[in-house]
N, C-alpha and C. Protein backbone atom coordinates (compact mmCIF):
# COMPACT_ATOMS: atom_id res chain seq x y z
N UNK A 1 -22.12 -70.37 145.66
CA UNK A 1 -22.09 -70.08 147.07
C UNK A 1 -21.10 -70.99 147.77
N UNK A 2 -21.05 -72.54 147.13
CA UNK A 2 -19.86 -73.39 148.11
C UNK A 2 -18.44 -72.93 147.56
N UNK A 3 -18.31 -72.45 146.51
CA UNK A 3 -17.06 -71.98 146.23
C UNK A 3 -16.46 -70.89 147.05
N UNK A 4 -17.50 -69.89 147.24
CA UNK A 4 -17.17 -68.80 148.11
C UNK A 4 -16.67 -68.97 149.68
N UNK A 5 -17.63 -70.55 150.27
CA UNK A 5 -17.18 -70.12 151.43
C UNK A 5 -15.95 -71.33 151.59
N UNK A 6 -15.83 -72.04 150.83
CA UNK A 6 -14.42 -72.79 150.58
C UNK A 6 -13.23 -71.57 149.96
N UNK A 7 -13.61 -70.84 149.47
CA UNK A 7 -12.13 -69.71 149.24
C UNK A 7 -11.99 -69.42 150.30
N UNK A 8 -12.88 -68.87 151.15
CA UNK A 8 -13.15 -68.11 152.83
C UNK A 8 -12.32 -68.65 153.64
N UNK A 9 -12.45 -70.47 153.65
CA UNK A 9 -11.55 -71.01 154.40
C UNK A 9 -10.20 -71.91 154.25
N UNK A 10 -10.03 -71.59 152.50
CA UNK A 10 -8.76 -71.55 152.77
C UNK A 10 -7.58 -70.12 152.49
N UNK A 11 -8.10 -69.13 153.03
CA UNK A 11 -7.54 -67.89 153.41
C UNK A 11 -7.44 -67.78 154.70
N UNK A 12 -8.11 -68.75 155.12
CA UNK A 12 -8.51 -68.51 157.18
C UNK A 12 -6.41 -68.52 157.98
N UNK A 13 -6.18 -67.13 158.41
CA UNK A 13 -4.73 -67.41 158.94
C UNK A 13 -4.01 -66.50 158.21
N UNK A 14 -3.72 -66.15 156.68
CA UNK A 14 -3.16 -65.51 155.77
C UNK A 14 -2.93 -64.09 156.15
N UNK A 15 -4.16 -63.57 157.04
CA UNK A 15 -3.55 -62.15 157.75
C UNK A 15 -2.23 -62.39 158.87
N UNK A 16 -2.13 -63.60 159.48
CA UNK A 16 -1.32 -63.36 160.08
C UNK A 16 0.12 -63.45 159.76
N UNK A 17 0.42 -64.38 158.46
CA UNK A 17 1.37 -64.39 158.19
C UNK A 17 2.11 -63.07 157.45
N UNK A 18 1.24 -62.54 156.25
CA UNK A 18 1.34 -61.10 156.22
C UNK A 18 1.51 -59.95 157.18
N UNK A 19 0.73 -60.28 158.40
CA UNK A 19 1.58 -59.23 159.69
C UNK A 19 3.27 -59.27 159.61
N UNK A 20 3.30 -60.47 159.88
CA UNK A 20 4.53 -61.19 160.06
C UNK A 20 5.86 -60.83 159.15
N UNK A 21 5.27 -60.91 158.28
CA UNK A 21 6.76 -60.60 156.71
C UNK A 21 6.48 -59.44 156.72
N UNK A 22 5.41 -58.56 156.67
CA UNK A 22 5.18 -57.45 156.37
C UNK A 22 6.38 -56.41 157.50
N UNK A 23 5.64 -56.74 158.94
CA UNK A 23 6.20 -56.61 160.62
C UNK A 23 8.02 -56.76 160.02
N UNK A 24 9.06 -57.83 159.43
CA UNK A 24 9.84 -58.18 159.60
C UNK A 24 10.44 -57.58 158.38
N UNK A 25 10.06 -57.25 157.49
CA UNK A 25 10.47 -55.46 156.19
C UNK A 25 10.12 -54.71 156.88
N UNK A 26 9.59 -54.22 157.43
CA UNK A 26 9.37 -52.75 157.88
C UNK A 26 10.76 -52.64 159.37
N UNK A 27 10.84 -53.83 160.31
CA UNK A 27 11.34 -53.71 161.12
C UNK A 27 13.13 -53.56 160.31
N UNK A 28 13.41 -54.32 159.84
CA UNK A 28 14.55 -54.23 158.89
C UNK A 28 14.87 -52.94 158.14
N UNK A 29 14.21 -52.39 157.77
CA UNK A 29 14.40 -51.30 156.86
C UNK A 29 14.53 -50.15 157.88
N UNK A 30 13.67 -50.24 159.11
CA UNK A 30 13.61 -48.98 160.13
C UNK A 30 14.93 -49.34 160.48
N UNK A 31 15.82 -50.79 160.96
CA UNK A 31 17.21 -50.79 161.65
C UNK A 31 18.58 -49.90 160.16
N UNK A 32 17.64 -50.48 159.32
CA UNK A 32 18.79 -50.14 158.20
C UNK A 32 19.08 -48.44 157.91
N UNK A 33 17.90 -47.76 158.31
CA UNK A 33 18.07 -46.49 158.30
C UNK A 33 18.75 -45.66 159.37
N UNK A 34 18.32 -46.69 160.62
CA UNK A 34 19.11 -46.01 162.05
C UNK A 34 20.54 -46.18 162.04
N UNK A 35 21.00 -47.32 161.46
CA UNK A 35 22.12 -47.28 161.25
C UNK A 35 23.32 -46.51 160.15
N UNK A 36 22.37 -45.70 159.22
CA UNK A 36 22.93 -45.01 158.75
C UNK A 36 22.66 -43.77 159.57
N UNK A 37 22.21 -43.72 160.09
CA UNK A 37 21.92 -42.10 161.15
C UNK A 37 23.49 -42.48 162.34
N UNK A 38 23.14 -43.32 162.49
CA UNK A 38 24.68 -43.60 163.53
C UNK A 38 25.80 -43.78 163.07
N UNK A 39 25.83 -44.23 161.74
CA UNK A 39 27.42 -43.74 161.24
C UNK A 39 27.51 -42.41 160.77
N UNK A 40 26.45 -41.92 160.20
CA UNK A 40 26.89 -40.11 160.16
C UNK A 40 26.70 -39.66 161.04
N UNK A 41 26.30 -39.79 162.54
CA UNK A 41 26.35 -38.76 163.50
C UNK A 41 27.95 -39.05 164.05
N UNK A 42 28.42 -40.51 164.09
CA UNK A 42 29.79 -40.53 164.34
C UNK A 42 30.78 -40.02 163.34
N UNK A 43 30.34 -40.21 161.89
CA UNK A 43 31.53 -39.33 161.08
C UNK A 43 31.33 -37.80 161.34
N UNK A 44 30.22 -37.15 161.82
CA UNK A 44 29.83 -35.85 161.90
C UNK A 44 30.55 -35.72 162.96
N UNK A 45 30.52 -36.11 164.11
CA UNK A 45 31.12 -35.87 164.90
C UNK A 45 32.85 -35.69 164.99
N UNK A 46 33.46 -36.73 164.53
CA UNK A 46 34.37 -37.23 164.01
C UNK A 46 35.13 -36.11 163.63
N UNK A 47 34.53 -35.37 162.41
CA UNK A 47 35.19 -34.68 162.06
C UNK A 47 34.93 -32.82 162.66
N UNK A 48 33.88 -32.77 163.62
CA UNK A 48 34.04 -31.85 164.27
C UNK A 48 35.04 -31.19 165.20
N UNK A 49 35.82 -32.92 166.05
CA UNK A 49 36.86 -33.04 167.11
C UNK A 49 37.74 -32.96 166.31
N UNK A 50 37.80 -33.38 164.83
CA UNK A 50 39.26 -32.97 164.22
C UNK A 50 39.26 -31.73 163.91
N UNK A 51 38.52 -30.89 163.68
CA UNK A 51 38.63 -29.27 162.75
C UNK A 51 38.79 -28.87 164.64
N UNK A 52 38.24 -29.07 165.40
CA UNK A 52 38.74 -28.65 166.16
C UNK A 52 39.95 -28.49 167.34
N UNK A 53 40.44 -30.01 167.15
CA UNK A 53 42.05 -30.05 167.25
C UNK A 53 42.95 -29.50 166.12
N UNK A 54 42.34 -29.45 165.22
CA UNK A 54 43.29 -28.72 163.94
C UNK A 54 43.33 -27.30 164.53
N UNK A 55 42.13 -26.54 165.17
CA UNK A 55 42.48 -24.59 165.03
C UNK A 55 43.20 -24.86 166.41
N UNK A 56 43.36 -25.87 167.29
CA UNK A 56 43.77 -26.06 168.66
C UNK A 56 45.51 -25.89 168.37
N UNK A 57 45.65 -27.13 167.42
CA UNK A 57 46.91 -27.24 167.08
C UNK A 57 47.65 -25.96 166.07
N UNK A 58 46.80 -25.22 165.65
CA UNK A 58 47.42 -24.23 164.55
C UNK A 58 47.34 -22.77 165.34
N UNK A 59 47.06 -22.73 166.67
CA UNK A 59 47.63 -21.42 167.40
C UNK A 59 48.63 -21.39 167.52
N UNK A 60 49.48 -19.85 167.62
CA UNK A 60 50.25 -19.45 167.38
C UNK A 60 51.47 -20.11 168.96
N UNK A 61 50.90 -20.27 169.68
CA UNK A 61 51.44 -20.93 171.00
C UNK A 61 51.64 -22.37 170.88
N UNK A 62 51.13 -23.08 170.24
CA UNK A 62 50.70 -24.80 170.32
C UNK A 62 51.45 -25.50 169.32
N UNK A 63 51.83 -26.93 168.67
CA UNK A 63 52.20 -26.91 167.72
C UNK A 63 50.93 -28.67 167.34
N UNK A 64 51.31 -28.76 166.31
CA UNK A 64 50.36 -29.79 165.61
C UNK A 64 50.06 -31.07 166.95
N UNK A 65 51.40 -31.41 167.41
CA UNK A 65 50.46 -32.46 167.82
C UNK A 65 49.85 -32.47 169.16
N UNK A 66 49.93 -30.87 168.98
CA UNK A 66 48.47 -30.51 170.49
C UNK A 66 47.38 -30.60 169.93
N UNK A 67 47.45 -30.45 168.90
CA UNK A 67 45.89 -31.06 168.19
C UNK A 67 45.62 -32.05 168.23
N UNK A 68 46.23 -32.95 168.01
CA UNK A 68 46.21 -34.31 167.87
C UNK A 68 45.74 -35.24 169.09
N UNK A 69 46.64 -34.20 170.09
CA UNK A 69 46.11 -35.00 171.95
C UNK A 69 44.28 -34.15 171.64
N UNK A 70 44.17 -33.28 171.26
CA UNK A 70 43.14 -32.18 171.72
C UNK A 70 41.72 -33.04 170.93
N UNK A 71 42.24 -33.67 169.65
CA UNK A 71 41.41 -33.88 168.99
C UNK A 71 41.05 -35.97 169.62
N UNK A 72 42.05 -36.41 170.47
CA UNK A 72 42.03 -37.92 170.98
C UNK A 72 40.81 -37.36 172.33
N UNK A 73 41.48 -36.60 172.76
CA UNK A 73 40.49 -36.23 174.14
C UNK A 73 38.94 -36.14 173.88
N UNK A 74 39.07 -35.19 172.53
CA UNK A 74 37.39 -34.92 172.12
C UNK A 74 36.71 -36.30 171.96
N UNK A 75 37.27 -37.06 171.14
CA UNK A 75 36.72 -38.01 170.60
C UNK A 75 36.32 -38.84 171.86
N UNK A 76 37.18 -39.06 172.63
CA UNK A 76 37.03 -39.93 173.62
C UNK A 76 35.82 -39.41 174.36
N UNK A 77 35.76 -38.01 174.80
CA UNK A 77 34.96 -37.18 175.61
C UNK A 77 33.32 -37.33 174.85
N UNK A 78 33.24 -37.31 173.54
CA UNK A 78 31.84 -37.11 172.66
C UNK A 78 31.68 -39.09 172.66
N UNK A 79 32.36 -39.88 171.93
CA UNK A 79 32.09 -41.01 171.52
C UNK A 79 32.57 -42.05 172.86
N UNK A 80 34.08 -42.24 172.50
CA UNK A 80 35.04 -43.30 172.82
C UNK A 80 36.14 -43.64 172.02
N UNK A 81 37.04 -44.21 173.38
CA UNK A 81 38.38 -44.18 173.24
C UNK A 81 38.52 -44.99 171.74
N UNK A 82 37.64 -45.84 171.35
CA UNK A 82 38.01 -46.57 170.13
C UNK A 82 37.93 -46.11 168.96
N UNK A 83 37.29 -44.98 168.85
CA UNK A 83 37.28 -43.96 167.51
C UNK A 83 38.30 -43.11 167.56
N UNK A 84 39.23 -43.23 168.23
CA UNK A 84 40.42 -42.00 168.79
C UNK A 84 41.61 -42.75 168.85
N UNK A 85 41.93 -44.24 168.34
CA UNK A 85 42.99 -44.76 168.39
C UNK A 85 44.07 -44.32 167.22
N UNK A 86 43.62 -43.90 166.04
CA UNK A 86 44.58 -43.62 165.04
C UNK A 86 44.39 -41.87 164.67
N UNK A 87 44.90 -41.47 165.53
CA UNK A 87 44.99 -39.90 165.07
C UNK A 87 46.48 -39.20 165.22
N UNK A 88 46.65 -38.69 163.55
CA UNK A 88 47.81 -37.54 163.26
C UNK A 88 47.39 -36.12 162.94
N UNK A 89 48.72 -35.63 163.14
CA UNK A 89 49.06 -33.97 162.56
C UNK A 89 49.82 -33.62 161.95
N UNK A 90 49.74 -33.03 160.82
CA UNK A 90 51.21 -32.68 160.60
C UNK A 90 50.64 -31.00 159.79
N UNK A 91 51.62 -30.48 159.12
CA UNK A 91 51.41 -29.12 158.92
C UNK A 91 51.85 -29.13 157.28
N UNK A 92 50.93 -28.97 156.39
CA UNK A 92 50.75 -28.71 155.47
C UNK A 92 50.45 -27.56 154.40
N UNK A 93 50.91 -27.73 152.85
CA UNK A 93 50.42 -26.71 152.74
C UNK A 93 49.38 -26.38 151.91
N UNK A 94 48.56 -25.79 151.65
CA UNK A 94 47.68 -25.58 150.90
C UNK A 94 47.23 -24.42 150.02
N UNK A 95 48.00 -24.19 148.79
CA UNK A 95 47.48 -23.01 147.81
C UNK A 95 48.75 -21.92 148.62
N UNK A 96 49.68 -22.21 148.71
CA UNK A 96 51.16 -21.24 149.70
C UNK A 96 50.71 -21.00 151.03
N UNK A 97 49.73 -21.58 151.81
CA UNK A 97 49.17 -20.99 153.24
C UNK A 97 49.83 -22.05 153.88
N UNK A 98 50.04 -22.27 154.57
CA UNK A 98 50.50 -23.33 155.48
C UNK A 98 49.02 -23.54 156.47
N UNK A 99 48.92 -24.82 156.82
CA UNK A 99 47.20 -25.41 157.50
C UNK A 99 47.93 -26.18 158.24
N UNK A 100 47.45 -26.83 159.60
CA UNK A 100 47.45 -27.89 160.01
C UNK A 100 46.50 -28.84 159.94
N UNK A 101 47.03 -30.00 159.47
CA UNK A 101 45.69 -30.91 159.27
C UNK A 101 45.75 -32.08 159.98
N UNK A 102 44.44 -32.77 161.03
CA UNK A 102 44.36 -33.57 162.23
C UNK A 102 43.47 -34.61 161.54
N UNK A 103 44.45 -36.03 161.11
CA UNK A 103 43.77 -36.87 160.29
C UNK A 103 43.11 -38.27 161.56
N UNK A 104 42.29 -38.74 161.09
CA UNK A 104 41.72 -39.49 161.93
C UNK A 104 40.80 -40.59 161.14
N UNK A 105 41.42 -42.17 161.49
CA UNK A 105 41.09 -42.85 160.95
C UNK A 105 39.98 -43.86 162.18
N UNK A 106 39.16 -43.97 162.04
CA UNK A 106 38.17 -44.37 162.99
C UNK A 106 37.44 -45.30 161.65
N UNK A 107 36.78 -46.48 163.24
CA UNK A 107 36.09 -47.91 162.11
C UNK A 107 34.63 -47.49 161.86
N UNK A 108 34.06 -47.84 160.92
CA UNK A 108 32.79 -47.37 160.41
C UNK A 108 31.59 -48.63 161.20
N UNK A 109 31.00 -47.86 161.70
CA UNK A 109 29.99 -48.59 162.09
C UNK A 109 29.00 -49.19 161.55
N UNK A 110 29.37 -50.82 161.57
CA UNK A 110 28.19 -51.47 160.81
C UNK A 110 27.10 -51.85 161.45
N UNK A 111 27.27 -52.49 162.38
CA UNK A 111 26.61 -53.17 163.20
C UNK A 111 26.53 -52.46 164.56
N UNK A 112 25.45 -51.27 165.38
CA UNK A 112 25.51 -50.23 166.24
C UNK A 112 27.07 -49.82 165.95
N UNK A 113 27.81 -49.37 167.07
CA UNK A 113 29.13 -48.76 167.01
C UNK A 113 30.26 -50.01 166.57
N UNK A 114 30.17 -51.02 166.35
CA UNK A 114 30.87 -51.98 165.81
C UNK A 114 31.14 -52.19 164.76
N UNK A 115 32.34 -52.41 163.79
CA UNK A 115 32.38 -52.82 162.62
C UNK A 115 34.15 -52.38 162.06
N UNK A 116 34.29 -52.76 160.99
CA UNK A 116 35.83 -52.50 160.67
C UNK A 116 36.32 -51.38 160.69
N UNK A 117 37.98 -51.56 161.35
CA UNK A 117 38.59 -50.67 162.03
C UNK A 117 38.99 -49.49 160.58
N UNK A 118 39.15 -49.94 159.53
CA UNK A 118 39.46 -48.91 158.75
C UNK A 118 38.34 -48.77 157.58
N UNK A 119 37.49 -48.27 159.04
CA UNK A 119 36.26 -47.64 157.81
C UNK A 119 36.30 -46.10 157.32
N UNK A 120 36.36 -45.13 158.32
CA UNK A 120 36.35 -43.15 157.81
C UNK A 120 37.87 -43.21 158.00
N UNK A 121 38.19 -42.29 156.97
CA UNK A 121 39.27 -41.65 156.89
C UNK A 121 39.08 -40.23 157.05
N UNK A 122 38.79 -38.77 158.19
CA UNK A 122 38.63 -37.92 158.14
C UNK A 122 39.32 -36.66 158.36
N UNK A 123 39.85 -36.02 157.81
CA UNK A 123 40.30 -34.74 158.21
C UNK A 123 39.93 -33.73 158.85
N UNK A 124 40.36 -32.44 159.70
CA UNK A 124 40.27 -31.78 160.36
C UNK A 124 41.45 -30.57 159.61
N UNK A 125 41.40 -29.19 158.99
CA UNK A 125 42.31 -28.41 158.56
C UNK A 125 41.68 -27.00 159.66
N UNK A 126 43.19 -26.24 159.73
CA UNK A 126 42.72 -24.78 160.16
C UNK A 126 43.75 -24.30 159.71
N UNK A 127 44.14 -22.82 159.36
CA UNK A 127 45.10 -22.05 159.33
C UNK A 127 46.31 -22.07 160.00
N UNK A 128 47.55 -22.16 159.58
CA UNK A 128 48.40 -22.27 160.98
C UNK A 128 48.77 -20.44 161.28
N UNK A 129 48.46 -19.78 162.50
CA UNK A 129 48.54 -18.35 163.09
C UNK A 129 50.14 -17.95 162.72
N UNK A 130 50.99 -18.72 163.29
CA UNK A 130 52.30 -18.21 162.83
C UNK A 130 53.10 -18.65 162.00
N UNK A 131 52.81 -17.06 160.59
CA UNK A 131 53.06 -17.50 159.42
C UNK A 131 53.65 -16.34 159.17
C-alpha cells in the first residue's frame, strides 16, 4: 500500500507535461500541413494565370508577350506582385503545332508566402490560332 501511494506521488504533474509535448507535435504537424496547402494553392494558382496568359497570348490578334503582361496582371490580381516578377513567352513548338508557352518562375513558400525566390518553375501552354 506505501508503494502505491509513493508511485501516486511521484507521477503528481506528468499530465501536464504530456499536454505540453503532446499540444507542441500536434501544433507542429497541423502548421506543417497548412503549409503545404499554401504552397499548392499558390503553385495551383500559379499555373492557372499562366495557361491563361498562354490562350491570351496565342489568339489570333495578340502575340506572346500579351500573355506574359496578361499572365503578370493575374498573378498580381489573385496573389501578388512578388510571384509575378519573373515571367516569359515565347512560341514554341510542340509535335509540328506551334503553342505558346508563359513560363513563370515564382519563390516557393516556406515559411507562409515567404521563402526562396527560385522555388516553382511553371508553365502555362495553349495553341497558337494563327497557324
Amino acid at each position: 500500500m506505501r508503494w502505491a501511494a509513493a508511485r501516486r506521488r511521484g507521477e503528481a504533474g506528468a499530465a501536464i507535461v504530456d499536454f505540453v509535448l503532446v499540444s507542441v507535435l500536434v501544433s507542429v504537424l497541423f502548421l506543417a500541413v497548412f503549409q503545404v496547402g499554401v504552397a499548392l494553392y499558390i503553385r495551383n494558382t500559379i499555373i492557372s494565370c499562366a495557361s491563361e496568359g498562354a490562350r491570351f497570348g496565342a489568339r489570333a490578334d495578340a502575340d506572346p508577350d500579351d500573355g506574359a503582361a496578361r499572365t503578370r496582371e493575374l498573378i498580381d490580381a489573385s496573389l501578388s506582385a512578388r510571384f509575378a516578377q519573373d515571367v516569359s513567352a515565347e512560341v514554341e513548338d510542340a509535335g509540328g503545332v506551334q503553342v505558346v508557352s508563359v513560363h513563370v518562375r515564382a519563390p516557393l513558400p516556406v515559411l507562409g508566402p515567404f521563402g526562396p525566390d527560385s522555388g516553382f518553375d511553371l508553365v502555362g501552354r495553349a495553341f497558337l490560332e494563327r497557324q
